[in-house]
N, C-alpha and C. Protein backbone atom coordinates (compact mmCIF):
# COMPACT_ATOMS: atom_id res chain seq x y z
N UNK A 1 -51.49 33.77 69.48
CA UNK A 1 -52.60 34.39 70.17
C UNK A 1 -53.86 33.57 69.87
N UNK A 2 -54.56 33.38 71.20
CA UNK A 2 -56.02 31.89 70.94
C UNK A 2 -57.15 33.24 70.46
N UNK A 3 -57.93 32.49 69.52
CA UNK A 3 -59.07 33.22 69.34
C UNK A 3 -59.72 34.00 70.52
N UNK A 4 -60.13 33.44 71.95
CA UNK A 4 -60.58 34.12 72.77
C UNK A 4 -60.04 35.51 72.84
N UNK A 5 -58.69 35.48 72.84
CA UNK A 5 -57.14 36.69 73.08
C UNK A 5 -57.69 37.47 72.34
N UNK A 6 -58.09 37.37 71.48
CA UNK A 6 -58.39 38.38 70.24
C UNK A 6 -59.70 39.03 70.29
N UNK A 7 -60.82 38.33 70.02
CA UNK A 7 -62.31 38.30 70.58
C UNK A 7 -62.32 39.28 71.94
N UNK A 8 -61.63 39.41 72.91
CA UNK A 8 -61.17 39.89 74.12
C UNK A 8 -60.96 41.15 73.70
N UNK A 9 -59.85 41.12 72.95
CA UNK A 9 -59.12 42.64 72.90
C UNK A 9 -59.68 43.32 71.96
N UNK A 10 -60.83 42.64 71.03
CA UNK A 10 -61.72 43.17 70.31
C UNK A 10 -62.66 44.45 70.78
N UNK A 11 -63.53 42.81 71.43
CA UNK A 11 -64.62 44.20 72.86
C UNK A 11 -64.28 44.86 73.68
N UNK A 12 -62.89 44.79 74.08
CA UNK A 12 -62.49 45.93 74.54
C UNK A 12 -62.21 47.27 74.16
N UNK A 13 -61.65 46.95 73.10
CA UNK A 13 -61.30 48.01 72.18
C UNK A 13 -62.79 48.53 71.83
N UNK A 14 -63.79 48.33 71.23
CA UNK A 14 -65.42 48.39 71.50
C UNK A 14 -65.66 49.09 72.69
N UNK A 15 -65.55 48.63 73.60
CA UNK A 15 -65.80 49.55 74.64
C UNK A 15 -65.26 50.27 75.25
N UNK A 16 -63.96 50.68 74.95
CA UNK A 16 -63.21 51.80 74.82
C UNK A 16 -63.77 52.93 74.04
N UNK A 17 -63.70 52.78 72.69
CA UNK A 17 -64.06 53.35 71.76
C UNK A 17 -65.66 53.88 71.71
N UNK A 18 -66.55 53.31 72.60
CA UNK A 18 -67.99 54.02 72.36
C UNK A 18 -67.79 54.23 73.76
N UNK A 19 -67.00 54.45 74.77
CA UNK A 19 -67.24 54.97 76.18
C UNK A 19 -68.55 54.69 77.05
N UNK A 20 -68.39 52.81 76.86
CA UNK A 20 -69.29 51.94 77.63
C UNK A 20 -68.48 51.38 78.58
N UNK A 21 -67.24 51.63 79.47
CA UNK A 21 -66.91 51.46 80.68
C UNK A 21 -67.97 51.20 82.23
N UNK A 22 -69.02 52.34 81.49
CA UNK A 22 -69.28 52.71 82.77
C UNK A 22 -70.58 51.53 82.81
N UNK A 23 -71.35 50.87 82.00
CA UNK A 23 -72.27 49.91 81.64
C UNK A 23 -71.77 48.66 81.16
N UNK A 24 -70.37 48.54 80.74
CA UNK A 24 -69.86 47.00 80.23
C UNK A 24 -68.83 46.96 80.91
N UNK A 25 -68.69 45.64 81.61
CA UNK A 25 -67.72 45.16 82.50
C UNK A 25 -67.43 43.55 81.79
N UNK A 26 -66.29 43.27 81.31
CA UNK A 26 -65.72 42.15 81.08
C UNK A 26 -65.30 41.19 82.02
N UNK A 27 -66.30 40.21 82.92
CA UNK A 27 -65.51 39.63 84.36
C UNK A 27 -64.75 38.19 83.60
N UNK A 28 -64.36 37.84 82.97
CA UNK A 28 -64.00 36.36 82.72
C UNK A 28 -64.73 35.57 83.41
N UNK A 29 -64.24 34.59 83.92
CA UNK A 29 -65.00 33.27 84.40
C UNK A 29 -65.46 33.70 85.66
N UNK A 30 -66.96 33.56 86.20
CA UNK A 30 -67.33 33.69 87.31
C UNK A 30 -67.48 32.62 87.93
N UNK A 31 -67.26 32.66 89.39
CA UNK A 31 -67.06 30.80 90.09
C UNK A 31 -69.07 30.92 90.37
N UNK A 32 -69.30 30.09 90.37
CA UNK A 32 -70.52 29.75 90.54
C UNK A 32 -71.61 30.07 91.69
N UNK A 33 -70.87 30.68 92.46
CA UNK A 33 -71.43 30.88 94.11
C UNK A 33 -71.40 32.42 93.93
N UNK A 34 -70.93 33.08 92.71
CA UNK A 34 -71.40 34.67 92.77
C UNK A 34 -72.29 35.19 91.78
N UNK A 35 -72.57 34.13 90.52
CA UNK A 35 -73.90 34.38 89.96
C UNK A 35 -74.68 34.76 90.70
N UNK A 36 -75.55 34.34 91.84
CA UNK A 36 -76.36 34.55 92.28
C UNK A 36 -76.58 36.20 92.51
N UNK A 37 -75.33 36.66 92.62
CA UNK A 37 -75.06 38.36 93.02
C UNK A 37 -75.20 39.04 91.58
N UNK A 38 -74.50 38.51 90.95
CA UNK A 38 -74.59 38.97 89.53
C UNK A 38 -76.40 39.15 88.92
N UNK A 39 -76.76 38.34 89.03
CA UNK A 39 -78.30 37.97 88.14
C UNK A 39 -78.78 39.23 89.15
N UNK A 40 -79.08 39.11 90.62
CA UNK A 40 -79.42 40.29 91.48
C UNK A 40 -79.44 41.53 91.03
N UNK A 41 -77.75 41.90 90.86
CA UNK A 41 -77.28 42.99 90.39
C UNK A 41 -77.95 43.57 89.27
N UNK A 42 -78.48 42.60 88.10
CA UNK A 42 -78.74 43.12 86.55
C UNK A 42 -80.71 43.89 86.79
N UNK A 43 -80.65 44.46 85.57
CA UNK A 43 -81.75 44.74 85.47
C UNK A 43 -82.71 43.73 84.37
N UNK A 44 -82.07 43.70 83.21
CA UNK A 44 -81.94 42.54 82.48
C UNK A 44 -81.23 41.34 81.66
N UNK A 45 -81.43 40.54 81.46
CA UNK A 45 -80.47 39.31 81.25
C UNK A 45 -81.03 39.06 79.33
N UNK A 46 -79.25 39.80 78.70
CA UNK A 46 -79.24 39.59 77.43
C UNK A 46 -78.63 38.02 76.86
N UNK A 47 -79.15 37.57 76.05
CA UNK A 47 -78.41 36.31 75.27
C UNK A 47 -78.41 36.50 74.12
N UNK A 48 -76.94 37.49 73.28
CA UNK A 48 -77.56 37.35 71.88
C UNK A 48 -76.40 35.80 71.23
N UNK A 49 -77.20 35.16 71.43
CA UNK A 49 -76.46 33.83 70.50
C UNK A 49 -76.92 33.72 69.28
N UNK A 50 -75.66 33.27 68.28
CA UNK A 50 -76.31 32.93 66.85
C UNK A 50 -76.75 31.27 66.86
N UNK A 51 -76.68 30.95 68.09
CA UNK A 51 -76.99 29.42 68.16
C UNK A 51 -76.61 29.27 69.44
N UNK A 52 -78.10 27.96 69.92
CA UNK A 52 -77.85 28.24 71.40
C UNK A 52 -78.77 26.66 71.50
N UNK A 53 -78.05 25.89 72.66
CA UNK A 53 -79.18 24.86 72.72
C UNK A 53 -79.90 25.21 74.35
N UNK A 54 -80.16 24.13 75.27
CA UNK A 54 -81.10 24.52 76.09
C UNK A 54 -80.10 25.22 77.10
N UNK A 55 -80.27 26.48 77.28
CA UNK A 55 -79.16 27.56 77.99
C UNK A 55 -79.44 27.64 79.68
N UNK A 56 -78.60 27.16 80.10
CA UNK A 56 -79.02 27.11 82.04
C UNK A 56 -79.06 28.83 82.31
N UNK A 57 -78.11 29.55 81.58
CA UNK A 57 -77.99 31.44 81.54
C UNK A 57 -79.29 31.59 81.78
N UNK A 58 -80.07 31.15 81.03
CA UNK A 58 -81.36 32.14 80.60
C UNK A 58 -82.59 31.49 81.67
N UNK A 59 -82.48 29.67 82.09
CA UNK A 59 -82.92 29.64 83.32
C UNK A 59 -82.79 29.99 84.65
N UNK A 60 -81.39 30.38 84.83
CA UNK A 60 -80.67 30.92 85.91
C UNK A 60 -81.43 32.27 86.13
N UNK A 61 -81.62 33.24 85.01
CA UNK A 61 -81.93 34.82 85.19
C UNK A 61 -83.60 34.67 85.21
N UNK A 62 -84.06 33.88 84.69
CA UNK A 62 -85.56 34.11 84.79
C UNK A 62 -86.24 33.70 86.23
N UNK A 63 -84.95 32.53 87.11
CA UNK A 63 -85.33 32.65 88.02
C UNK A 63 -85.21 33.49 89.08
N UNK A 64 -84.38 34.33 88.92
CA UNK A 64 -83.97 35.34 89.37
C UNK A 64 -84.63 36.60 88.95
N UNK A 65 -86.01 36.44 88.76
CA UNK A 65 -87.13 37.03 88.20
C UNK A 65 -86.68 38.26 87.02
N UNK A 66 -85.89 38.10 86.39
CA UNK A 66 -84.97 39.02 85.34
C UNK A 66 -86.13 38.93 84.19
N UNK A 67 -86.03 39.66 83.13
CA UNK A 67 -86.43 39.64 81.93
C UNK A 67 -85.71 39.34 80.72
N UNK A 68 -86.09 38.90 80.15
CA UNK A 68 -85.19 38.07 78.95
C UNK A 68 -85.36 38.64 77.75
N UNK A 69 -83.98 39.02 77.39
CA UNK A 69 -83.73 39.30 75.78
C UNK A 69 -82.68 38.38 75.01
N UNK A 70 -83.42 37.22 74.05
CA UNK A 70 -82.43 36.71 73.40
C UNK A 70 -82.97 36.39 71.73
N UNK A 71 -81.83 36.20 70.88
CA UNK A 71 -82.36 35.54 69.69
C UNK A 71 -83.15 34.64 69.28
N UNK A 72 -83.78 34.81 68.69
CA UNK A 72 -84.78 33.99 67.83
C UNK A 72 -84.00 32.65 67.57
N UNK A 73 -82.84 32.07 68.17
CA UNK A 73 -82.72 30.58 67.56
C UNK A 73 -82.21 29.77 68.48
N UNK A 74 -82.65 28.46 67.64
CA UNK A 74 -82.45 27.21 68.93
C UNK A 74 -83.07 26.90 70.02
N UNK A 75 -82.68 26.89 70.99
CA UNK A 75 -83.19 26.47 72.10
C UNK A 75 -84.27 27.95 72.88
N UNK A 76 -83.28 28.78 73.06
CA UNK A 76 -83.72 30.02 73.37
C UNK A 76 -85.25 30.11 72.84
N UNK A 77 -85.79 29.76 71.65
CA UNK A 77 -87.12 29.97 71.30
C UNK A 77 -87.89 28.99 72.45
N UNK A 78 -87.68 27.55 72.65
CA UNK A 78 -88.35 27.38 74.09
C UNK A 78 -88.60 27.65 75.34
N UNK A 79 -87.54 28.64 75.68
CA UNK A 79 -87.54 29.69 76.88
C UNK A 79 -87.59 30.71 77.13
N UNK A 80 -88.03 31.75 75.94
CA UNK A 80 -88.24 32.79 75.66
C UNK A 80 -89.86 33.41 74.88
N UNK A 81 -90.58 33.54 75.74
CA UNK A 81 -92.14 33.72 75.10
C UNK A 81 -92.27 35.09 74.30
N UNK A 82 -91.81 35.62 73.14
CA UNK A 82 -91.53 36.68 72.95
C UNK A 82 -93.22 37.73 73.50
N UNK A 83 -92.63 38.79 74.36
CA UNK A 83 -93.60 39.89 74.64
C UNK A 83 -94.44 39.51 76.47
N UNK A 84 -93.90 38.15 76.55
CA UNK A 84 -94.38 37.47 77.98
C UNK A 84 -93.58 37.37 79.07
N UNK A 85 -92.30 36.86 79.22
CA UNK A 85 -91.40 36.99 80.00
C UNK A 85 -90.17 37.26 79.35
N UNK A 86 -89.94 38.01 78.04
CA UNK A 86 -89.00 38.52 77.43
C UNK A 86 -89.28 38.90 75.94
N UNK A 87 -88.36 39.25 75.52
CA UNK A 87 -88.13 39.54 74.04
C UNK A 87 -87.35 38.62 73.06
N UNK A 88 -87.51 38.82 71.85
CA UNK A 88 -86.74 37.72 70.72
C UNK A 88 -86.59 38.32 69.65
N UNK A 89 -85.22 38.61 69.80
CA UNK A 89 -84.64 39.34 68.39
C UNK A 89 -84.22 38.67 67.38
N UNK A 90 -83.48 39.39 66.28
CA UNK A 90 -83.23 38.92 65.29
C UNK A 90 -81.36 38.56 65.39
N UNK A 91 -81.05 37.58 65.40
CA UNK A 91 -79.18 37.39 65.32
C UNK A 91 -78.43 38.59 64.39
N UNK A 92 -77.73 39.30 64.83
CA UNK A 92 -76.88 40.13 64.57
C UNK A 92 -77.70 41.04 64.14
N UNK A 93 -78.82 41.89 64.93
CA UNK A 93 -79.43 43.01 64.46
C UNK A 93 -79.76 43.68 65.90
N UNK A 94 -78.60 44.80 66.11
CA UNK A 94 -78.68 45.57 67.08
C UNK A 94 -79.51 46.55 67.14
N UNK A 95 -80.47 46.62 66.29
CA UNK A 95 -81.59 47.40 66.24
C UNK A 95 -82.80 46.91 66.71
């Protein structure tokens, strides 16, 4: 079983278990021509990375006039103005 397999059946089990079905959807790989629907669809665009270099995600959603929530590291701190066009949390602090 590949790490992903596991990682997978992890958050699922996660979102089973706190009865986030109805707010977390697991799509695997999206082909590129339905982002555009996706970013639409959201209200806001999360990135929690514990490391991240310059992320096209987070240019993709801001152009898609989204608001940005991601960690405080790496790259993300150049595209993320905390309190201006998003927020900047702390890595692994869901609070």
């Amino acid at each position: 079983m590949t790490f992903d397999r596991i990682f997978v059946e992890g958050i699922s089990k996660f979102i089973k278990v706190y009865s986030l079905e109805e707010n977390v959807k697991l799509t695997g790989l999206i082909p590129y021509d339905d982002l555009r629907k996706l970013y639409a669809a959201c209200d806001i665009f999360v990135l929690p990375s514990f490391g991240e270099g310059d992320s096209i995600s987070l240019k993709e959603a801001l152009a898609s006039g989204k608001p940005l929530i991601g960690t405080n590291v790496g790259g993300i701190l150049a595209q993320i103005k905390d309190g201006w066009n998003g927020f900047l949390v702390e890595p692994a602090n869901e609070n």
